[in-house]
Protein backbone atom coordinates (compact mmCIF):
# COMPACT_ATOMS: atom_id res chain seq x y z
CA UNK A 1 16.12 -2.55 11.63
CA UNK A 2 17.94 -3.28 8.56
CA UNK A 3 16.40 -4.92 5.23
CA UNK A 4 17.64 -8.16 5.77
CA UNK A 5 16.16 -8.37 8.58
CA UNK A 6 13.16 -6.63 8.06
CA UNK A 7 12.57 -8.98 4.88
CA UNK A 8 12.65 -12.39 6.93
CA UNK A 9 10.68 -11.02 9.54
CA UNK A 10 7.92 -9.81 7.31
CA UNK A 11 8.09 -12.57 5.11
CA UNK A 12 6.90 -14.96 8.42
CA UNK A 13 4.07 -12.66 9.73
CA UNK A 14 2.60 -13.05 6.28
CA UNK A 15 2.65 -17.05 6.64
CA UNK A 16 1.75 -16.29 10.07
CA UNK A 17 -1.86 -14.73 8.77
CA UNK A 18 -4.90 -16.91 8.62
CA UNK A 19 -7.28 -17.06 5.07
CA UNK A 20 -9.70 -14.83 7.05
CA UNK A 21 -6.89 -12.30 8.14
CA UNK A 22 -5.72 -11.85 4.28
CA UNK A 23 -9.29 -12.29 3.46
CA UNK A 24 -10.24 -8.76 5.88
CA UNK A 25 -6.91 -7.39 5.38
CA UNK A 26 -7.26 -7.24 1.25
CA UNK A 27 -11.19 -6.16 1.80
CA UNK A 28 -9.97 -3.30 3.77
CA UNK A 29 -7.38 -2.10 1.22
CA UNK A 30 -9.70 -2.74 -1.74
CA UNK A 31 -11.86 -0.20 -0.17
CA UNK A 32 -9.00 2.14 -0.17
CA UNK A 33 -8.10 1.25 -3.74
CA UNK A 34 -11.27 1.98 -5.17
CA UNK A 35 -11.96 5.15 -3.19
CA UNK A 36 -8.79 6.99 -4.97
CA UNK A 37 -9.54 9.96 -7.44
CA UNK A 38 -8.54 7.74 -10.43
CA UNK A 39 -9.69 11.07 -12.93
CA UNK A 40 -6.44 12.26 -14.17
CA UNK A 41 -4.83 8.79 -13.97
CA UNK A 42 -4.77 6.72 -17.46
CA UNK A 43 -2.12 4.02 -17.36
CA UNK A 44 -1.75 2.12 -14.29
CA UNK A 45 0.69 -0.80 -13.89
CA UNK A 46 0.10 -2.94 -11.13
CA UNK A 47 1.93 -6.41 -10.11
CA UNK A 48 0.57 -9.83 -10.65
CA UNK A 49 0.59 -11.61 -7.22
CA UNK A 50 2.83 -14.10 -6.70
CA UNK A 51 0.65 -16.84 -5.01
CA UNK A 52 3.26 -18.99 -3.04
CA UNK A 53 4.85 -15.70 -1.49
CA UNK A 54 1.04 -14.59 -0.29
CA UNK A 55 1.22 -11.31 -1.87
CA UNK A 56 -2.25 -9.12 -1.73
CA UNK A 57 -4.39 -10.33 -4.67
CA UNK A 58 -4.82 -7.53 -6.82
CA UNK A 59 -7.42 -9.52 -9.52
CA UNK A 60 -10.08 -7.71 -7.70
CA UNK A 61 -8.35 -3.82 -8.43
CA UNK A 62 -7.45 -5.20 -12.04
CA UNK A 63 -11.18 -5.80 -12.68
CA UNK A 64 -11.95 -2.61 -10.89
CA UNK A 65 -9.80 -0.43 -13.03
CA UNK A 66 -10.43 -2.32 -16.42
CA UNK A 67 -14.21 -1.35 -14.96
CA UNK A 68 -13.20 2.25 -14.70
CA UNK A 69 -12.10 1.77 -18.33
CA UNK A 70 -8.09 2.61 -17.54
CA UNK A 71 -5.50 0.80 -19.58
CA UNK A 72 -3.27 -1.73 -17.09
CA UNK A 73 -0.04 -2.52 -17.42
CA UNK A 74 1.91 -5.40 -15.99
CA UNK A 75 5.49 -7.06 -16.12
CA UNK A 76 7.89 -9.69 -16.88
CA UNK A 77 10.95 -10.02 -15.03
CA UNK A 78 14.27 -10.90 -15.97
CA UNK A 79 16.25 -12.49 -13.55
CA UNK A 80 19.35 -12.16 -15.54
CA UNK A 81 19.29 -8.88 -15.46
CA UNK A 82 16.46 -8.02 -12.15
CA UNK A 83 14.60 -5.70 -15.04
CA UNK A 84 11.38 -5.52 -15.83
CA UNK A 85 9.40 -5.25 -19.19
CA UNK A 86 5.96 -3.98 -19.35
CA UNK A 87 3.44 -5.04 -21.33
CA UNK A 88 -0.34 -4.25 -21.60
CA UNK A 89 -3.09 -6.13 -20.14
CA UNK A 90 -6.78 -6.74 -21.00
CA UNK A 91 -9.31 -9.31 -20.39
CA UNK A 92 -7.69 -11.10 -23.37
CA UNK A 93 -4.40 -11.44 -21.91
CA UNK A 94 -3.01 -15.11 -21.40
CA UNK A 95 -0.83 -15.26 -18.39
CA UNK A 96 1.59 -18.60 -17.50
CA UNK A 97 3.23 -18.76 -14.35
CA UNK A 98 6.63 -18.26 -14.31
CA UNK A 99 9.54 -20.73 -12.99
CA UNK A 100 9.73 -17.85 -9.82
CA UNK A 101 5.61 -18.84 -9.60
CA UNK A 102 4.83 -14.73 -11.52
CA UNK A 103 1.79 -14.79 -13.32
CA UNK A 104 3.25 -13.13 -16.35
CA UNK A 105 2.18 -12.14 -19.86
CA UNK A 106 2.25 -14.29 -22.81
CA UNK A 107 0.69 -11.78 -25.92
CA UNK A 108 0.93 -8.85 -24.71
CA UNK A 109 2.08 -5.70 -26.31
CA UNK A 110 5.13 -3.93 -24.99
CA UNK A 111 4.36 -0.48 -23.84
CA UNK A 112 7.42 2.23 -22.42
CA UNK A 113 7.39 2.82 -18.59
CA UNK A 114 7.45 6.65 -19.73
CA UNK A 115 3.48 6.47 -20.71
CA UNK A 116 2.62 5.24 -17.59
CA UNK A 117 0.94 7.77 -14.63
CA UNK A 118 0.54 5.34 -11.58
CA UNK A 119 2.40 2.31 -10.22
CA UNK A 120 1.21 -0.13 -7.58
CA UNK A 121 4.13 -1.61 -5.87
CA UNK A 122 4.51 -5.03 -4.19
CA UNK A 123 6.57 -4.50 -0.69
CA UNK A 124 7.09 -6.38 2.60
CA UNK A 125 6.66 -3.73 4.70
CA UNK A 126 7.46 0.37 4.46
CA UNK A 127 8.45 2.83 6.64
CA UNK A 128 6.90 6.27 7.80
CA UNK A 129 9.07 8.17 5.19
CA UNK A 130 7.25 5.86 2.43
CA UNK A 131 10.87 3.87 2.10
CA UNK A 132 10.32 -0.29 1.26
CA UNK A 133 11.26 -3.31 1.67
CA UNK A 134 10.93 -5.92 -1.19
CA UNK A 135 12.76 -9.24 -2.26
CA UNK A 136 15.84 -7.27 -2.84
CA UNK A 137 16.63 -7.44 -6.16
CA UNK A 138 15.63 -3.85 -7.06
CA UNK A 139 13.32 -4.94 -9.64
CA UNK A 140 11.12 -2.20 -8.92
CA UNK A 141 13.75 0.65 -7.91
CA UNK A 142 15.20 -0.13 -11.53
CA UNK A 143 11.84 0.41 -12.65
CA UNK A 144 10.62 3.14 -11.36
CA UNK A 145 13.73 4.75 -11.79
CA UNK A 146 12.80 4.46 -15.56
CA UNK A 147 8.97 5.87 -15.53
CA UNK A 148 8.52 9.70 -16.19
CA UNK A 149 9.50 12.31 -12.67
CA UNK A 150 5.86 12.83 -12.00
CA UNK A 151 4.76 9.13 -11.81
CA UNK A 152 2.76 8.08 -8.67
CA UNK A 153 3.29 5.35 -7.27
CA UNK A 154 1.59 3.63 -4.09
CA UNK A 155 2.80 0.67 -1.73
CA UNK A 156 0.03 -2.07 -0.97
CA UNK A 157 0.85 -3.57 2.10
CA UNK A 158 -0.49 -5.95 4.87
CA UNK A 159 1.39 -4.58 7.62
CA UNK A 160 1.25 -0.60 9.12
CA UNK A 161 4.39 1.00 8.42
CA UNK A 162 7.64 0.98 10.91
CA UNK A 163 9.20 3.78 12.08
CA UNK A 164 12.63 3.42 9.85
CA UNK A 165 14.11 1.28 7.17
CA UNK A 166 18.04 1.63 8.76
CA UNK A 167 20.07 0.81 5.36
CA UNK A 168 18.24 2.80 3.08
CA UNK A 169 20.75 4.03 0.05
CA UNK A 170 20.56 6.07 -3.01
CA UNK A 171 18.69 3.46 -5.13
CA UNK A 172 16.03 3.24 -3.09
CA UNK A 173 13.00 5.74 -4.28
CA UNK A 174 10.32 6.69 -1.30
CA UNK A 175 6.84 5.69 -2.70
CA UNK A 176 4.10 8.67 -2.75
CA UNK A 177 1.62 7.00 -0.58
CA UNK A 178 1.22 3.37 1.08
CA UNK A 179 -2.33 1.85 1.57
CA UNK A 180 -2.67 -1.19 4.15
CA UNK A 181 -5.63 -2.11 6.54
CA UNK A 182 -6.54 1.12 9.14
C-alpha cells in the first residue's frame, strides 16, 4: 500500500482502540523502552504526544530517562517551513500547546541535532525494512537528516509492522529499530 493510504487507514485503527487497548498497548512498549541498554546513550530526543491525534504517551519514558539521569531533548515545529528546532527539557520546562494541539517548549535552551545519540520517532505504522509512515510533512526525515551518521533512532508504534511501504523515495530514512506491543 501506498502512504496515503496507509496514513488514513492507520490513523482510524488508532480511534478505533479502546482506553484499555492504548492503556496495555503503551504498558507493553514501556516495558520495552525501559529494558534498552541506555549506557552509551546521553542525549535522547523524544516527541511530545500530540493528545487529539492519540499518539503513545511518552510522559512515562520522559520520567524514566530524566530517572536514568540522561539529558532529553524535544521540539518545536515550524509549519512554515515543516522543520524542527530542538530544545532541552527538564522537570522545569513549561510546555503550551500549540495551535496543531504539540505540547511544545516555552524556556527552553536550544541545543544542535548533532549532540544528540538517540531519537524516538512518532509514526503511523512501519514496515519490515524499518521504513514509516507519519503525517507527511517530513518533519522528522528533515530532521534526522540533520543529526550526526551514527544517530539511533527507534519507531514507537501501536501497530506490528506491514510487509512494505510501496512509495518509499530518497527522503525517507529507515529507522534502526521499531518497538510496538509483542
Amino acid at each position: 500500500m501506498k502512504k496515503k493510504e496507509l496514513r488514513k487507514i492507520y490513523k482510524q485503527k488508532r480511534k478505533d482502540l479502546s482506553a484499555v487497548e492504548v492503556e496495555n498497548l503503551q504498558e507493553n512498549i514501556y516495558q520495552q523502552v525501559f529494558e534498552f541498554d541506555f549506557s552509551k546513550i546521553n542525549t535522547i530526543h523524544i516527541f511530545l504526544s500530540i493528545e487529539r491525534l492519540l499518539e503513545i504517551n511518552t510522559n512515562p519514558i520522559i520520567d524514566f530517562l530524566l530517572l536514568k539521569n540522561k539529558t532529553i531533548v524535544v521540539s518545536v515545529s515550524d509549519f512554515s517551513t515543516n522543520t524542527l528546532t530542538h530544545f532541552l527539557f527538564d522537570r522545569k520546562t513549561k510546555l503550551k500547546v500549540s495551535s496543531f494541539g504539540i505540547p511544545e517548549p516555552i524556556n527552553g535552551i536550544e541545543i544542535d541535532p548533532k549532540k544528540i545519540d538517540l531519537v524516538f520517532v512518532p509514526l503511523l505504522i512501519s514496515d519490515e525494512k524499518k521504513y514509516r509512515v507519519g503525517y507527511g510533512k517530513g518533519f522528522y526525515d528533515r530532521f534526522l537528516a540533520e543529526c550526526k551518521p551514527d544517530v539511533k533512532t527507534i519507531g514507537l508504534n501501536f501497530f506490528q509492522p506491514i510487509d512494505r511501504i510501496e512509495d518509499t523515495n530518497e527522503f525517507d530514512i529507515p529507522l534502526h529499530q521499531v518497538i510496538y506491543p509483542k
